[in-house]
Protein backbone atom coordinates (compact mmCIF):
# COMPACT_ATOMS: atom_id res chain seq x y z
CA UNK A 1 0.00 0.00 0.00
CA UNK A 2 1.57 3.22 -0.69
CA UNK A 3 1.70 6.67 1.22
CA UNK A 4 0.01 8.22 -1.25
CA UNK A 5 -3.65 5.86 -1.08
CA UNK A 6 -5.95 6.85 1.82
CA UNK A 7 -6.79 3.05 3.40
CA UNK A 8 -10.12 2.05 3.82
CA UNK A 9 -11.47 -0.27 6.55
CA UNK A 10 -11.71 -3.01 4.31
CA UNK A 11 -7.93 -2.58 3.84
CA UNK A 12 -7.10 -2.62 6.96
CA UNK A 13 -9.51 -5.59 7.85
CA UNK A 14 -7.66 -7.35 5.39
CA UNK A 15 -4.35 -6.68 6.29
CA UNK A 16 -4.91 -7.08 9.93
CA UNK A 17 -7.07 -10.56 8.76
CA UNK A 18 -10.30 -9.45 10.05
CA UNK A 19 -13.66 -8.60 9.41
CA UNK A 20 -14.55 -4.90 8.86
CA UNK A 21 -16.93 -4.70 11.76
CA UNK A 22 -13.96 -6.11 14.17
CA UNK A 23 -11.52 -2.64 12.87
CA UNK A 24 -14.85 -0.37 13.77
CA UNK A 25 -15.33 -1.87 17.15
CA UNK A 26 -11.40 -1.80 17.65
CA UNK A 27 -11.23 2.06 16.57
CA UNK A 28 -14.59 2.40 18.55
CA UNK A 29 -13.15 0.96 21.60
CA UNK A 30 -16.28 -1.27 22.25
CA UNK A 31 -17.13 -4.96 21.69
CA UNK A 32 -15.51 -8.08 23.30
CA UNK A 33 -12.34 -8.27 21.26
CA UNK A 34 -9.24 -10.19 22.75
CA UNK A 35 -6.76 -8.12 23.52
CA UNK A 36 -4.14 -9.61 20.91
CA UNK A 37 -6.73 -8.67 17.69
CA UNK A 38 -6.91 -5.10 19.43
CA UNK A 39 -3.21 -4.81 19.33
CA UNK A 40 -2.83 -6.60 15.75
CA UNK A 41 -5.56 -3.92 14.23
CA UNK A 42 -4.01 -0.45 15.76
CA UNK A 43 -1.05 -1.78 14.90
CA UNK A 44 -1.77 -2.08 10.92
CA UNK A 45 -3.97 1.36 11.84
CA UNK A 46 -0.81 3.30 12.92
CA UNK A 47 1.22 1.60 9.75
CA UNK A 48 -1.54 2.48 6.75
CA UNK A 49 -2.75 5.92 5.86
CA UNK A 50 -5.80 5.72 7.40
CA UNK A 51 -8.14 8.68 8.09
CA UNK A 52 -11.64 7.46 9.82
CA UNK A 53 -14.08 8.89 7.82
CA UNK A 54 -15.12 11.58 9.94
CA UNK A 55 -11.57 13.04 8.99
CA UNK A 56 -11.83 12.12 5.34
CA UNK A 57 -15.27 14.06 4.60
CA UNK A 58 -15.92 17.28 3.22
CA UNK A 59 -16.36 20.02 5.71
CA UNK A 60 -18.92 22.07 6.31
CA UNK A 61 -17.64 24.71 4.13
CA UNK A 62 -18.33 22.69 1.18
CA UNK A 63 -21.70 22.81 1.16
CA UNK A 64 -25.00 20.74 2.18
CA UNK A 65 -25.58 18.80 -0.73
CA UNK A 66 -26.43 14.99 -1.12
CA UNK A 67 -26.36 13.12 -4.40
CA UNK A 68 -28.89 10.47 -5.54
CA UNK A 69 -27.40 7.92 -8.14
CA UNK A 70 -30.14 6.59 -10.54
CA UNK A 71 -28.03 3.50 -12.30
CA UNK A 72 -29.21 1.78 -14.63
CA UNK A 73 -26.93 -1.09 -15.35
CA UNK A 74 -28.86 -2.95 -17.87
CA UNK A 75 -32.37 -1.23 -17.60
CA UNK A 76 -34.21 -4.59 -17.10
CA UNK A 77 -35.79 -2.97 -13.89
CA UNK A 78 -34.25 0.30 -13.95
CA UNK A 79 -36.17 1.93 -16.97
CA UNK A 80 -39.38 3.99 -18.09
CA UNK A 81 -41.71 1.07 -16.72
CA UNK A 82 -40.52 1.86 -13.30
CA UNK A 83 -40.59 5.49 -13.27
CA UNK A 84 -43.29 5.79 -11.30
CA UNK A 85 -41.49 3.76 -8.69
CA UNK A 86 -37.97 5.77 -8.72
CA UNK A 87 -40.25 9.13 -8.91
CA UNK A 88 -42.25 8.05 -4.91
CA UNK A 89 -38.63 7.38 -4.28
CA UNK A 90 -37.03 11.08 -5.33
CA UNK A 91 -40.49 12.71 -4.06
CA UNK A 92 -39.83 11.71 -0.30
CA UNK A 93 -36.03 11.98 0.04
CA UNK A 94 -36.39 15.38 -1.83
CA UNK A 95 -38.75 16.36 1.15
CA UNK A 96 -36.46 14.69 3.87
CA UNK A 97 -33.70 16.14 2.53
CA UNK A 98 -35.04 19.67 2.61
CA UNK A 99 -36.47 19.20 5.95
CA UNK A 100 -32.78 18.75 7.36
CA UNK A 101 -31.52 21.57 5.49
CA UNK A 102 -29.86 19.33 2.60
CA UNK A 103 -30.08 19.92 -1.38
CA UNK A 104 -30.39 16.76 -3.00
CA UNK A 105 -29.03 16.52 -6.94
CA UNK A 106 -29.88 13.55 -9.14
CA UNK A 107 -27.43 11.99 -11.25
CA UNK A 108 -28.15 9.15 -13.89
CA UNK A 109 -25.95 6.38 -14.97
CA UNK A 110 -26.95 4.37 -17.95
CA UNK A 111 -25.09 1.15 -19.75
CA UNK A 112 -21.85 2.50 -17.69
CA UNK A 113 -18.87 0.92 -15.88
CA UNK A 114 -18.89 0.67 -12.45
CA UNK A 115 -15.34 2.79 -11.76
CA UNK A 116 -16.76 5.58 -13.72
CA UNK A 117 -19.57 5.85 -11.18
CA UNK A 118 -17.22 5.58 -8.03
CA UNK A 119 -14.79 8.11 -9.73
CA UNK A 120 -17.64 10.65 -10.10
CA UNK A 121 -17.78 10.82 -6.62
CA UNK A 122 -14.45 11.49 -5.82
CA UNK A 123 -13.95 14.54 -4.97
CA UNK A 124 -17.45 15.77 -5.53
CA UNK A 125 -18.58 18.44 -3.22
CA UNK A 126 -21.18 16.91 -1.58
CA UNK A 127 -21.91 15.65 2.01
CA UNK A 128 -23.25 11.89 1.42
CA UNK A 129 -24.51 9.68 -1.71
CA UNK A 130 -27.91 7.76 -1.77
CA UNK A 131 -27.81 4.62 -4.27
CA UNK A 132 -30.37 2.94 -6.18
CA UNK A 133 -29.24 -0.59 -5.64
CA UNK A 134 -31.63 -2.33 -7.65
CA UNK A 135 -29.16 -3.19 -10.22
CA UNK A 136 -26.28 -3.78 -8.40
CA UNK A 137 -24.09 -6.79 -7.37
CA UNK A 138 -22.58 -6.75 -3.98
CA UNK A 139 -19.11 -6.11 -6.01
CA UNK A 140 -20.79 -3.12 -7.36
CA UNK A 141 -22.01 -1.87 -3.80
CA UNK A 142 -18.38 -2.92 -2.52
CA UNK A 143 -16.91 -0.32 -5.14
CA UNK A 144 -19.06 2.25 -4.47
CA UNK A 145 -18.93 1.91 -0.29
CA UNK A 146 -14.98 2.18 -1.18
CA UNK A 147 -14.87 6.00 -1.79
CA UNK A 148 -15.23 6.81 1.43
CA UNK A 149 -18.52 8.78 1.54
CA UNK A 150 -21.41 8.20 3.90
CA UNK A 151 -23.89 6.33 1.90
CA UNK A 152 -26.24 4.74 2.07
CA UNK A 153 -28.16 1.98 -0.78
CA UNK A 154 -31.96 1.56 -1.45
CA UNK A 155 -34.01 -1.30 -2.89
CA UNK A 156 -31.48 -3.77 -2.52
CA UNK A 157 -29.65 -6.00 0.57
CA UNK A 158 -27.06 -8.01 1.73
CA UNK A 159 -26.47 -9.51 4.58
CA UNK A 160 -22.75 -9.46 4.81
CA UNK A 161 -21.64 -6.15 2.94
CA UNK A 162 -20.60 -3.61 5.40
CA UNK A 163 -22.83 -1.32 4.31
CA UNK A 164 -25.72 0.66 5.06
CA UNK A 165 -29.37 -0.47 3.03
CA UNK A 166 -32.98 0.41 3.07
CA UNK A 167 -35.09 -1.75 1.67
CA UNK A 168 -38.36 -3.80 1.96
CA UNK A 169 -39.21 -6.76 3.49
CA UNK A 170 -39.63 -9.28 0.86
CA UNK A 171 -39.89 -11.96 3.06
CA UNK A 172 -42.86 -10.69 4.80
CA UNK A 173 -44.13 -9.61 1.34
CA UNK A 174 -43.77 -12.84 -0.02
CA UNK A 175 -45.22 -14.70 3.42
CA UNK A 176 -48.50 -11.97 2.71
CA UNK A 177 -49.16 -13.41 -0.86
CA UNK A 178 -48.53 -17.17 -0.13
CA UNK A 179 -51.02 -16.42 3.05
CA UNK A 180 -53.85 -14.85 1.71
CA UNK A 181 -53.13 -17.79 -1.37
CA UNK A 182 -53.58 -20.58 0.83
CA UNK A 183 -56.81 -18.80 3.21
CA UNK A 184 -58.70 -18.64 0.20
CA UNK A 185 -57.86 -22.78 -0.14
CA UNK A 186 -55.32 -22.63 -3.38
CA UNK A 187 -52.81 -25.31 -3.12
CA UNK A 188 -51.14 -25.71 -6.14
CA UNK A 189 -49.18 -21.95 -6.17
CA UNK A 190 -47.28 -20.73 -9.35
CA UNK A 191 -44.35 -18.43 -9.25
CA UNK A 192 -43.78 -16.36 -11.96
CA UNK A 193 -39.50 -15.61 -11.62
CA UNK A 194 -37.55 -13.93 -13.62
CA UNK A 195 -34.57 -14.80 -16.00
CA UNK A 196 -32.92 -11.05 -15.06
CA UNK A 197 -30.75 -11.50 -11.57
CA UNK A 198 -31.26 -8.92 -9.24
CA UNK A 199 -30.92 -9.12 -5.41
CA UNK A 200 -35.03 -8.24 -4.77
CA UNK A 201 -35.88 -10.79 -7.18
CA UNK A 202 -33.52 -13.15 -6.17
CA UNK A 203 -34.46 -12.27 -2.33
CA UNK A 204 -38.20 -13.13 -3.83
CA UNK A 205 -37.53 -16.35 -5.15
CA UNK A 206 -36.27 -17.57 -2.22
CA UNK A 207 -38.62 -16.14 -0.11
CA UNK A 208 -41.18 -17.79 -1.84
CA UNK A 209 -39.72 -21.62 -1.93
CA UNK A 210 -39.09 -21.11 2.19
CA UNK A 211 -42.59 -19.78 2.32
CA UNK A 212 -44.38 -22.24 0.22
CA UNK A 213 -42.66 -24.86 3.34
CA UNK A 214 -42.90 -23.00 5.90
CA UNK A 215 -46.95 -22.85 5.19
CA UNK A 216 -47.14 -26.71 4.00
CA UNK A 217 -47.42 -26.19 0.44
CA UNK A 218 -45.64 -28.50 -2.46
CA UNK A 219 -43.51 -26.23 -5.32
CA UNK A 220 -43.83 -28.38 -8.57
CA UNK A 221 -41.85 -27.98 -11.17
CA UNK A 222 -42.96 -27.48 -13.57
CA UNK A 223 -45.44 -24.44 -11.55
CA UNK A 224 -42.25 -22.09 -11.59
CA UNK A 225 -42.33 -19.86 -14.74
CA UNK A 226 -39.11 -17.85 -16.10
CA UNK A 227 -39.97 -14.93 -18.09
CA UNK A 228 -38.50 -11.77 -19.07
CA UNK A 229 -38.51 -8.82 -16.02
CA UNK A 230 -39.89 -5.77 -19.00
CA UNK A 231 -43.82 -5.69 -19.92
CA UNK A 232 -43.39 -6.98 -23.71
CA UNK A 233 -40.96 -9.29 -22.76
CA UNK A 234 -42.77 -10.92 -19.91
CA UNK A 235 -46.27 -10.72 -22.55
CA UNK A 236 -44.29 -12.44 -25.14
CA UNK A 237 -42.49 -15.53 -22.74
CA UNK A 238 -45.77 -15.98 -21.27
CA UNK A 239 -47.22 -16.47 -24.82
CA UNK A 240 -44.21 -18.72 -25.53
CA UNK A 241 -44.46 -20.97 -22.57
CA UNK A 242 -48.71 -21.25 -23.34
CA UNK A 243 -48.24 -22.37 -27.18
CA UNK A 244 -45.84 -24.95 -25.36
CA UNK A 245 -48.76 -26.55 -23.53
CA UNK A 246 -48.17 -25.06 -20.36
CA UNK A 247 -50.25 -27.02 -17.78
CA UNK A 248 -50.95 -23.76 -15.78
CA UNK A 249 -50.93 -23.43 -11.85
CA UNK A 250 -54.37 -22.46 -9.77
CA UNK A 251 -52.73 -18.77 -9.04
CA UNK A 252 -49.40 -17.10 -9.84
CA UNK A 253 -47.36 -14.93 -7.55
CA UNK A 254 -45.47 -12.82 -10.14
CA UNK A 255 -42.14 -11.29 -9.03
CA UNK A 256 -43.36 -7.50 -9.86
CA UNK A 257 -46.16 -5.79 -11.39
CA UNK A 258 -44.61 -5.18 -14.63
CA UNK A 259 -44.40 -8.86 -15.05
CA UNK A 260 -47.54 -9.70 -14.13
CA UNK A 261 -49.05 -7.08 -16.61
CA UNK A 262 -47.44 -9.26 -19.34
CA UNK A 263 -48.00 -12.33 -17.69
CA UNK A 264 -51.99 -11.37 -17.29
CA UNK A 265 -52.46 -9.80 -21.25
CA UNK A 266 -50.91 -13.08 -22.56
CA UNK A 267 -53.34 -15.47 -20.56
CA UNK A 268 -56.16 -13.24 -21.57
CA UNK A 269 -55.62 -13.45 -25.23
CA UNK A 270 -54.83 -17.19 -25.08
CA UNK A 271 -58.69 -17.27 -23.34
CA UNK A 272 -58.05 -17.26 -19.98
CA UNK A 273 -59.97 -16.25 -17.19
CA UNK A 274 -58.32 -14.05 -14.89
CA UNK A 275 -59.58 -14.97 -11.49
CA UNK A 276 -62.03 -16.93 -12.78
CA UNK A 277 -59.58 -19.40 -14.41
CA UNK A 278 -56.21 -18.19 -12.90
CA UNK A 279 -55.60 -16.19 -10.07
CA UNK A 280 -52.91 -13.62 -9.74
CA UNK A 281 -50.68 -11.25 -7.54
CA UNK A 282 -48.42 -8.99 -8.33
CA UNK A 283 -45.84 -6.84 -6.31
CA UNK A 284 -44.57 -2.75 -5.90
CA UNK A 285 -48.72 -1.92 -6.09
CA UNK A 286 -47.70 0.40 -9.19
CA UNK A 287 -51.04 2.44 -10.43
CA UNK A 288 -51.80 0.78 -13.44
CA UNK A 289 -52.21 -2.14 -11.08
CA UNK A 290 -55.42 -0.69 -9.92
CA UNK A 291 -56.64 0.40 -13.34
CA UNK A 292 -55.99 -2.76 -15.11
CA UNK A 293 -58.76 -5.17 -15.82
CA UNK A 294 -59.33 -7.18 -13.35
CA UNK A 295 -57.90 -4.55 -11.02
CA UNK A 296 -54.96 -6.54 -9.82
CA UNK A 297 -53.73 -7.52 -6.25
CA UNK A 298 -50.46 -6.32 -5.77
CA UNK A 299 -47.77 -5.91 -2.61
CA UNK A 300 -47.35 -2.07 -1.13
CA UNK A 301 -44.39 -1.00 0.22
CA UNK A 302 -43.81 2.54 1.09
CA UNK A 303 -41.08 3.70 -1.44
CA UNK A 304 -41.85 6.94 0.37
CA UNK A 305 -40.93 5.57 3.77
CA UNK A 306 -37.63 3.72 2.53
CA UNK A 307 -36.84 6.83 0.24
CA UNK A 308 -37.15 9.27 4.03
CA UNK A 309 -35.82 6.67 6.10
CA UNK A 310 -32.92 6.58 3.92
CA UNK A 311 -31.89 10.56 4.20
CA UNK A 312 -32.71 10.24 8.04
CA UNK A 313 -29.59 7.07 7.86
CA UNK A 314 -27.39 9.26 5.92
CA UNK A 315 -27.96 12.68 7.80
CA UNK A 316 -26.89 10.52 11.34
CA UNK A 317 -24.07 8.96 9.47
CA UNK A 318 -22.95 12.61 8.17
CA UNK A 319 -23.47 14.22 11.72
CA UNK A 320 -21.74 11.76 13.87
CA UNK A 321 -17.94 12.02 14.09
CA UNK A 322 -17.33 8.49 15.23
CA UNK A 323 -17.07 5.77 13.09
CA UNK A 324 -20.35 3.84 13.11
CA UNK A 325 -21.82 0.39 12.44
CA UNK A 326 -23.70 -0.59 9.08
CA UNK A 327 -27.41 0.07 9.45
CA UNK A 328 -29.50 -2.35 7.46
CA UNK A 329 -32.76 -1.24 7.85
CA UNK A 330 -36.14 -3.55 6.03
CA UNK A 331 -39.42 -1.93 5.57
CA UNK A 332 -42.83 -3.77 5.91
CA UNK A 333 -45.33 -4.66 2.92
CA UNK A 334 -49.13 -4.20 2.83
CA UNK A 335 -50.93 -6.26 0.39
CA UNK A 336 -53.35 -4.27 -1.65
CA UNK A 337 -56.90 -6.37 -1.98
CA UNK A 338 -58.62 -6.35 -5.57
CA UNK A 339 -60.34 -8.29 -7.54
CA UNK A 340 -57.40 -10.51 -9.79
CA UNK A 341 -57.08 -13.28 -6.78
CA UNK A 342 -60.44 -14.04 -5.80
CA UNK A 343 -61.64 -17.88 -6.22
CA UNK A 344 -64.67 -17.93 -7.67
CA UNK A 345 -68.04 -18.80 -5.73
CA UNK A 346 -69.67 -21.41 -7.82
């Protein structure tokens, strides 16, 4: 490592053969660490160039600015379907933002490299960095925590990245759907996935398999549908997988809305009743949902709370001087009643 690189925790975690949240208890002073992994860390501390972060930020001088980065790494889920989405998103932190006496400036990344987003924020005169994580891997989130600004990521997770998220609970979400499913006596359950890999659909997926247990319910098979995560491309799968003899489910959980507005045309054209032949449920409650016919079920979660919640993160990160633990923070869902899941009376 040379003089003239500003370590990181991660770099010292790794040369001191640690985790990252060892080095912030050790520079902390708290937690239960031995006494021989406190010496080994401040003694790789006083050898790097390390600055905590406090030291490393811009001051006060250099204004009161945050930066949202929109990124769009391959537009699957980040794109014009979803505006609605990203706009509840900009609409609260904008609010938040003002409310703690913040500016907040959009930037947009589209079909870019990762180190051309992290270099665009070094440097940059602004106090903190909120990122939509929808598209990103945890390398991607890794690279971005790197630069050394308080951030924090939205609508994504992970578990073991040292790094702060606000997101929804998908596995409440997901326990919602399979619930009101199975009270309205549907056994055989469909899942509608997606070919496109991105954490919430991944965290989805698996949220629905533990689920379907967890409630007593078989997966089958050949119930678990791959399609394509944009409207047209999920209409035109679904189409696909139908002129293949598909041997359709009871009821579908589809992944998002967008998916299920593809998934729902393509049944309907191929004669299908939706609910009175298939039942369906969407998730992110977008407004066509309600406006569609049938009016379809969907999953609510507050993109306004996550979007304040996640300014309120960043502004304690930005005003405390000591160097604090990741906060991972997951919002609750609220599933929307219509008419697109109802079993028919006969």
């Amino acid at each position: 490592m040379t003089d003239k690189k500003i370590a990181t925790v991660r770099d010292i975690a790794s040369l001191a053969g640690v985790s990252p949240a060892t080095v912030s208890l050790v520079l902390n002073k708290k937690g239960d660490i031995s006494a021989a992994t406190r010496a080994r860390v401040l003694d790789v501390v006083a050898k790097a160039n390390y600055l905590p972060r406090a030291t490393a930020r811009p001051s006060l001088d250099a204004g009161a600015t945050l930066r949202f980065l929109k990124i769009a790494k391959h537009g699957h889920t980040v794109n014009r379907d979803h505006s609605v989405f990203i706009s509840d998103y900009l609409d609260a932190m904008s609010a938040e933002a003002s409310e703690r006496s913040y500016t907040l400036e959009v930037v947009s990344f589209e079909d870019q490299p990762m180190d051309a987003v992290a270099k665009s924020l070094a440097g940059a005169p602004i106090r903190g960095v909120i990122v939509l994580g929808t598209e990103l891997s945890e390398t991607d989130v890794r690279s971005i925590q790197d630069v050394g600004l308080p951030t924090v990521f939205i609508d994504t997770f992970f578990d073991v990245v040292d790094a702060n998220f606000v997101n929804m609970n998908n596995e409440d979400a997901v326990y919602k759907v399979l619930s009101r499913f199975r009270m309205q006596g549907f056994d055989r359950i469909g899942f509608v996935a997606s070919h496109v890999d991105t954490t919430n659909f991944r965290l989805r997926r698996d949220a629905f398999f533990r689920n379907m247990s967890r409630l007593g319910l078989t997966v089958r098979k050949g119930d678990v549908l791959l399609v394509e995560s944009t409207y047209e491309g999920a209409y035109v799968d679904t189409r696909a997988l139908i002129e293949g003899s598909l041997d359709l489910a009871d009821c579908y959980f589809c992944t998002n809305d967008i998916m299920a507005f593809g998934f729902v045309r393509a049944l309907k054209e191929a004669g299908v009743g939706i609910p009175e032949d298939v039942s369906v449920i969407g998730f992110d409650n977008l407004p066509q949902s309600a406006t569609m016919e049938p009016p379809l079920t969907s999953i609510d979660v507050s993109k306004r709370k996550i979007g304040s919640l996640a300014i309120a993160v960043l502004d304690e990160i930005i005003r405390t001087k000591e160097l604090q633990p990741a906060v991972k923070i997951l919002v609750g869902a609220e599933l929307i009643s219509r008419s697109s899941d109802r079993r028919p009376q006969y």
